[in-house]
Protein backbone atom coordinates (compact mmCIF):
# COMPACT_ATOMS: atom_id res chain seq x y z
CA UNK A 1 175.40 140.91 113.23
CA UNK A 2 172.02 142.04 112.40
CA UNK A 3 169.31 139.61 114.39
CA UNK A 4 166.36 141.17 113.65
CA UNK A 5 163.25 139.60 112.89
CA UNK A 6 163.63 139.51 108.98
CA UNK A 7 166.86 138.15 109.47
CA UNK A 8 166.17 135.15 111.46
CA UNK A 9 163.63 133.98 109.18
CA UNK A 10 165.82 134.08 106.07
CA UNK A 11 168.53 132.18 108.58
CA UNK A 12 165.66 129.52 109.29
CA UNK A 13 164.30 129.44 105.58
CA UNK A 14 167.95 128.40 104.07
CA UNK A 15 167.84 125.59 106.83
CA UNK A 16 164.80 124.03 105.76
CA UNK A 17 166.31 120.86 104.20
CA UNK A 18 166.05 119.22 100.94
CA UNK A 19 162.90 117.22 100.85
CA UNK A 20 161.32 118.51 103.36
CA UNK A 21 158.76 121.50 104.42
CA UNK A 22 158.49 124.01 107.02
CA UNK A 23 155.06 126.20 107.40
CA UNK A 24 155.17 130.09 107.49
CA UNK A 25 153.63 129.84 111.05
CA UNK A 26 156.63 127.60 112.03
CA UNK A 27 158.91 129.83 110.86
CA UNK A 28 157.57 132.82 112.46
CA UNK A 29 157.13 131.01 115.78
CA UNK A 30 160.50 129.86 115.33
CA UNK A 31 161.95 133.61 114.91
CA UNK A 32 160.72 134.72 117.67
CA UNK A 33 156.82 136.14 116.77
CA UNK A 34 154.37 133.63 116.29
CA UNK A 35 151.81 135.72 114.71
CA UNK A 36 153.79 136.59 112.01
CA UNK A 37 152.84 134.48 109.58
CA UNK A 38 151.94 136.79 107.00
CA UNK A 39 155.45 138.85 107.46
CA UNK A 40 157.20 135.70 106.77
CA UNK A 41 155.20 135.28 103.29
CA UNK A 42 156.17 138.95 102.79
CA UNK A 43 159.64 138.43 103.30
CA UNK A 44 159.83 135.17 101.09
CA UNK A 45 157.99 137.07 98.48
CA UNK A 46 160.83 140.35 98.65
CA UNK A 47 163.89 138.24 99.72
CA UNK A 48 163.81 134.52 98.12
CA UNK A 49 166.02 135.47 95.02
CA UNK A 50 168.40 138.20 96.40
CA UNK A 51 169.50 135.95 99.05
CA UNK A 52 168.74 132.28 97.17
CA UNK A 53 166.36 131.45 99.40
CA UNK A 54 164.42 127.43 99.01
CA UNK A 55 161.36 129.44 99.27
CA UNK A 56 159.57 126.48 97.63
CA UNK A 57 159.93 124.57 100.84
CA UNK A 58 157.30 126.68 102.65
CA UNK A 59 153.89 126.11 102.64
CA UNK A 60 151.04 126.74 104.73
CA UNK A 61 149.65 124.80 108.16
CA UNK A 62 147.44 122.72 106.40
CA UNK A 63 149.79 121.14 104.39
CA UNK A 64 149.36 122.95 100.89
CA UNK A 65 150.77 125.46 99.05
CA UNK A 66 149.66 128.82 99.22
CA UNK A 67 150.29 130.12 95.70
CA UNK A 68 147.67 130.75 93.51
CA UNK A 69 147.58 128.09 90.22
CA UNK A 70 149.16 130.55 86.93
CA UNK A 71 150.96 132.34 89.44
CA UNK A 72 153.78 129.93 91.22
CA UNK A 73 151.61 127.16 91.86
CA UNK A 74 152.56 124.95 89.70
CA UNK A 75 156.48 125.80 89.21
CA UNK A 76 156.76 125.28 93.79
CA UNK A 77 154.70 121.97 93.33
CA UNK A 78 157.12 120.50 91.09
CA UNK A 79 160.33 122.45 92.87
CA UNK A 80 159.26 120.01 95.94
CA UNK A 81 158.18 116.94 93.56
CA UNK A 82 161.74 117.42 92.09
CA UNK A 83 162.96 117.11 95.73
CA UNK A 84 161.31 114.21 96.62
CA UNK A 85 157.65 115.64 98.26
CA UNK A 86 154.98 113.32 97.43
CA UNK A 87 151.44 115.71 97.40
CA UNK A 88 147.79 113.43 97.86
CA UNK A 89 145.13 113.65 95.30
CA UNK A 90 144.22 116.92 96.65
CA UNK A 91 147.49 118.41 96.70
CA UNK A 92 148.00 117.72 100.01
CA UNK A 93 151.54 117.13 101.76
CA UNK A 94 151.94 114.83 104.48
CA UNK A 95 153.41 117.08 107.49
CA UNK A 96 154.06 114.08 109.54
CA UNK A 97 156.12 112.96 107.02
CA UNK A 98 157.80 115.63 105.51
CA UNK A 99 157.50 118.92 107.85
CA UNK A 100 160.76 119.88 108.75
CA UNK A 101 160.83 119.81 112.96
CA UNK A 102 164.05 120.72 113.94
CA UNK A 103 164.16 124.46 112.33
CA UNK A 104 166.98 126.69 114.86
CA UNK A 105 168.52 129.86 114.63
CA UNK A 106 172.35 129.95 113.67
């Protein structure tokens, strides 16, 4: 079984549950390097649809999504709308309310 870095955070991403969020720094933490942050964004970016990953339920610490607008914006806001994600009138999520907590390795 291959448990490398990569690996655990495409394990963690497909356990991010629908309706809820996780944030790339989570993730990273969570897999074992918490400054990894910007591998995990990498990884989503090269990985999400070879392995059918919800890569729509990531966003960043502050609660919004990272995508520029014209270039995935708009199609991940309404992937989490779709799933039940409420966003402010800033385009804010609520991480109390809908960041995912309990994110473990398989």
């Amino acid at each position: 079984m291959d448990n490398s870095f990569s690996n655990r955070v495409k394990n963690l991403i497909k356990g991010i549950p629908y309706g809820m969020v996780a944030t790339y720094g989570q993730i990273a933490t969570s897999a074992g390097n918490p400054r990894a942050a910007r591998q995990v964004s990498w990884i989503l970016h090269s990985s999400s649809r070879k392995y059918n990953l919800p890569w729509h339920r990531v966003i960043n610490s502050q609660g919004y999504i990272s995508l520029p607008r014209f270039e995935g914006y708009e199609l991940q806001k309404q992937l989490l709308i779709d799933e039940g994600v409420e966003f402010d009138e800033n385009d804010l999520i609520d991480l109390k309310k809908y960041q995912y907590r309990h994110l473990k390795q398989d």
